[in-house]
Every structure is written in C-alpha cells, then in structure tokens.
N, C-alpha and C. Protein backbone atom coordinates (compact mmCIF):
# COMPACT_ATOMS: atom_id res chain seq x y z
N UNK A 1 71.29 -92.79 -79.31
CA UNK A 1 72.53 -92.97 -80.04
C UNK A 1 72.22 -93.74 -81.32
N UNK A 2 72.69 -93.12 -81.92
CA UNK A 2 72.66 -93.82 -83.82
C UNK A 2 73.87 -94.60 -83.96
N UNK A 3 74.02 -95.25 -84.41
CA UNK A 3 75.18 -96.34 -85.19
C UNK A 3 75.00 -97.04 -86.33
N UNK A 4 75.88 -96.65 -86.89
CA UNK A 4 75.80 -97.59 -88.31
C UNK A 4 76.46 -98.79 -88.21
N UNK A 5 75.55 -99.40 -89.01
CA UNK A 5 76.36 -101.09 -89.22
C UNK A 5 76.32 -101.41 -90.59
N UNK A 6 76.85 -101.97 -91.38
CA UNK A 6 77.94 -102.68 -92.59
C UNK A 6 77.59 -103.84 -92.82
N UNK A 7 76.24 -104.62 -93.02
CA UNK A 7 76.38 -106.13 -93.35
C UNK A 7 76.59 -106.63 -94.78
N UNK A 8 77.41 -107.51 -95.17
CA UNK A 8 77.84 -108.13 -96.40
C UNK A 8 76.41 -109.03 -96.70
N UNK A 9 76.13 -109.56 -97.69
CA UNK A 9 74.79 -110.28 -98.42
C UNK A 9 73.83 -108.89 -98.61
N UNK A 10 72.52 -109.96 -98.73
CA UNK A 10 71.66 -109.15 -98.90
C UNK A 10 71.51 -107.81 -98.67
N UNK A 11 70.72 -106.82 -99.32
CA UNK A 11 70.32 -105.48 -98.70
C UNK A 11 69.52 -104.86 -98.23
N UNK A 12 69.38 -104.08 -97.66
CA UNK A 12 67.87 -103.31 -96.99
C UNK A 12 67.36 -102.34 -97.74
N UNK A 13 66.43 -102.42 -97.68
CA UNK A 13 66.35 -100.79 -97.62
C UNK A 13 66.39 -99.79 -96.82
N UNK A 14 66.44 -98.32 -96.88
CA UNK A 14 67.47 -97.74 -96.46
C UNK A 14 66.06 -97.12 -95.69
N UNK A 15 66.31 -96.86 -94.65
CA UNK A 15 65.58 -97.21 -93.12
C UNK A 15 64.70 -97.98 -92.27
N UNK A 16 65.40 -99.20 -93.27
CA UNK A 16 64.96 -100.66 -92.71
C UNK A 16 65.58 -100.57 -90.87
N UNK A 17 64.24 -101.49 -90.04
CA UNK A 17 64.99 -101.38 -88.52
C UNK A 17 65.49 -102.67 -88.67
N UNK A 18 66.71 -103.15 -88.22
CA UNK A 18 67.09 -104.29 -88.23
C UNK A 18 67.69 -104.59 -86.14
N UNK A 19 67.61 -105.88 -85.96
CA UNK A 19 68.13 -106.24 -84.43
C UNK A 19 69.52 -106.57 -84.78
N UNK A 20 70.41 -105.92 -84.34
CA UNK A 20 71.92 -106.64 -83.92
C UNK A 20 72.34 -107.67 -82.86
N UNK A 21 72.75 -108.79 -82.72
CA UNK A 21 73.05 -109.18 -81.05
C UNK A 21 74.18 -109.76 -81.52
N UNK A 22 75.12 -109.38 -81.01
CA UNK A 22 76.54 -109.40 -81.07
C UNK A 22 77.54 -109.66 -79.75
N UNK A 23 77.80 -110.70 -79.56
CA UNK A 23 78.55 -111.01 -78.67
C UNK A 23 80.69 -110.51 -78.61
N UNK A 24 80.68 -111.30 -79.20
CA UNK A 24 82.31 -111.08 -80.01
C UNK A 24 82.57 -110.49 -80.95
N UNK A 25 83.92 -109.89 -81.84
CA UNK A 25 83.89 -109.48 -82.83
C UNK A 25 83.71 -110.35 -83.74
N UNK A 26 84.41 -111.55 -83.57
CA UNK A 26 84.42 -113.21 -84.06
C UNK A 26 83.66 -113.90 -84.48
N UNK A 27 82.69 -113.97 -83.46
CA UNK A 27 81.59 -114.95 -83.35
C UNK A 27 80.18 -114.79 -83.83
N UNK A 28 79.57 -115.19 -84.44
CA UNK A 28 78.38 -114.96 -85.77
C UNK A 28 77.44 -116.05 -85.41
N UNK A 29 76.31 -115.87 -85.20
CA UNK A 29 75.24 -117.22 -85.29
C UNK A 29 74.29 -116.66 -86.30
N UNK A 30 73.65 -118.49 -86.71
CA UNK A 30 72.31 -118.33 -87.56
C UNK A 30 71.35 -118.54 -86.98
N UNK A 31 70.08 -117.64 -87.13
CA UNK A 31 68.86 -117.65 -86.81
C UNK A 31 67.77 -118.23 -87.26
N UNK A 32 66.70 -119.08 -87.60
CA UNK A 32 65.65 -119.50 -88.36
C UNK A 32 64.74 -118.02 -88.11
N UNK A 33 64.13 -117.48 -89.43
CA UNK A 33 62.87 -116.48 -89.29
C UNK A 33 61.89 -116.52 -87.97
N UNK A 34 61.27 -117.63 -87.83
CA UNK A 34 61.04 -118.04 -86.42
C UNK A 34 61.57 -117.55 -85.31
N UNK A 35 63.26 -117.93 -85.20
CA UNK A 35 63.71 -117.78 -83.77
C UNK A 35 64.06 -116.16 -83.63
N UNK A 36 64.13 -115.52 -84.53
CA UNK A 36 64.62 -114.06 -85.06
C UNK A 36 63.85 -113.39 -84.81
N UNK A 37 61.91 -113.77 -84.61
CA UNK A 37 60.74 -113.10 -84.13
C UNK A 37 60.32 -113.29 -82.92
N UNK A 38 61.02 -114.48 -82.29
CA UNK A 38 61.11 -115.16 -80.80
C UNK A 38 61.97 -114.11 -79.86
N UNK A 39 63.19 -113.73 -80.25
CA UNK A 39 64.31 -112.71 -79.87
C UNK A 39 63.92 -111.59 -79.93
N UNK A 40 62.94 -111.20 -80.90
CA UNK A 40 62.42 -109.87 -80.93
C UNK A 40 61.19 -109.53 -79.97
N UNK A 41 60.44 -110.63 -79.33
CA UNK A 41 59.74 -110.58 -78.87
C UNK A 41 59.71 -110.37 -77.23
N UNK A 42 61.15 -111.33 -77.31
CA UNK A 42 61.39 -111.62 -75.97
C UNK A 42 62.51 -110.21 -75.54
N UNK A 43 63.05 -109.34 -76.54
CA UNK A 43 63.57 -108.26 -76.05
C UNK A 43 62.68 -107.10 -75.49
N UNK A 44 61.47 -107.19 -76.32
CA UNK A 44 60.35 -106.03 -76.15
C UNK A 44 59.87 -106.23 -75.20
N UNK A 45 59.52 -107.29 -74.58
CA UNK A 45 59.20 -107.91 -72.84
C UNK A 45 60.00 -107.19 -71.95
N UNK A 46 61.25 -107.80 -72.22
CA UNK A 46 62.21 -107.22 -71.35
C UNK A 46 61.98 -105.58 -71.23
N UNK A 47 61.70 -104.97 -72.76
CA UNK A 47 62.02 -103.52 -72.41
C UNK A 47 61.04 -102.86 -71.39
N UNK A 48 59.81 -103.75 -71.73
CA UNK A 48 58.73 -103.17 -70.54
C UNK A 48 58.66 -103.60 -69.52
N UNK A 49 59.98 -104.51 -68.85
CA UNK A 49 59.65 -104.66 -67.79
C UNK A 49 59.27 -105.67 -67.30
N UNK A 50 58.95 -106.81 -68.79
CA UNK A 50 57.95 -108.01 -68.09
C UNK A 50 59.08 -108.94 -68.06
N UNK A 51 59.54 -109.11 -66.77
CA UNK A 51 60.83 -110.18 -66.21
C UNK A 51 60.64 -110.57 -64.89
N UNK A 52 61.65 -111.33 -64.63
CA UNK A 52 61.52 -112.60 -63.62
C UNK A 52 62.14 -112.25 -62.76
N UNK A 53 62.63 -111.99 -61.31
CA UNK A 53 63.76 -111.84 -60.18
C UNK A 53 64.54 -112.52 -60.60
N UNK A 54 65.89 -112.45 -60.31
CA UNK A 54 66.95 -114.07 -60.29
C UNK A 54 66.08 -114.71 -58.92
N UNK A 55 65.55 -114.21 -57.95
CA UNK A 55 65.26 -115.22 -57.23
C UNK A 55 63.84 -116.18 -57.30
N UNK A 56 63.45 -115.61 -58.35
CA UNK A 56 61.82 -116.28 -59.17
C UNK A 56 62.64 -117.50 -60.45
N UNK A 57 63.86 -117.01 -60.86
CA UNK A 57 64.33 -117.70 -62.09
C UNK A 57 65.12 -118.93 -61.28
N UNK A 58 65.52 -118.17 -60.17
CA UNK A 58 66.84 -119.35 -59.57
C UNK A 58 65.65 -120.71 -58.72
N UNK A 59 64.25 -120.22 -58.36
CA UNK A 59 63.40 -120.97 -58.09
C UNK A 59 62.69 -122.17 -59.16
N UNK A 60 62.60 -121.52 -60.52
CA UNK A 60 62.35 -122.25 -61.18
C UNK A 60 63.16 -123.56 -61.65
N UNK A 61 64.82 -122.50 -62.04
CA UNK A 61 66.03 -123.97 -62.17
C UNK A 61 65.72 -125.06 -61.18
N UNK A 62 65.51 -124.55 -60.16
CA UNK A 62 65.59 -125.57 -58.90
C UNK A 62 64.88 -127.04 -59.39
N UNK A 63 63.17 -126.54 -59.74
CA UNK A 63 62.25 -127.14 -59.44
C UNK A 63 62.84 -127.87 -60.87
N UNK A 64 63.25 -127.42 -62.06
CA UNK A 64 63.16 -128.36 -63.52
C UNK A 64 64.76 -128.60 -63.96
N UNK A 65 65.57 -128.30 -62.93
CA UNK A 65 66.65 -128.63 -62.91
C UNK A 65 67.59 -129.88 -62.51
C-alpha cells in the first residue's frame, strides 16, 4: 500500500523514504537525528523478527523494576 503524506517545512526530494510514527491526529513529537536512527533501527529488528516474548520482557521489568 502507497500513501501519501503532506509535511509543512522543509522538503524532500521526490522519492525520498521518510518514517512516519503517528499516534493521534493531534499529537506531534520532536526527534534528535540520533533518536530518529535509534527508531529506525529498532523498527528493522522488529521487522526481522529480532524481539523479546512479553514473558522474556515482563521478566526483565521484574528484575530492574
């Protein structure tokens, strides 16, 4: 699925890949360059697969919680 998106400021060029993460229609956060390559990194993990059980994650809260 393709979708277009509309951002105001700066511009791309035109088949620039850009990440969306969008919670609300409302609600907007800022990113540091840093944390923006952190999110990108940590989505591409996810896509392959490399994740935790909730019952490996709910073990960890335990222990540093």
């Amino acid at each position: 699925m393709t979708e277009k998106v509309t951002l105001e400021g700066e511009a791309f060029a035109e088949g620039s890949v850009v990440t969306v993460v969008a919670r609300e229609d409302d609600e907007t956060f800022d990113v540091s360059p840093e944390e923006e390559q952190a999110l990108i990194a940590a989505i591409a993990q996810a896509e392959r697969g490399e994740v935790v059980s909730w019952e490996q994650l709910r073990e960890q809260l335990r222990r540093f919680g």
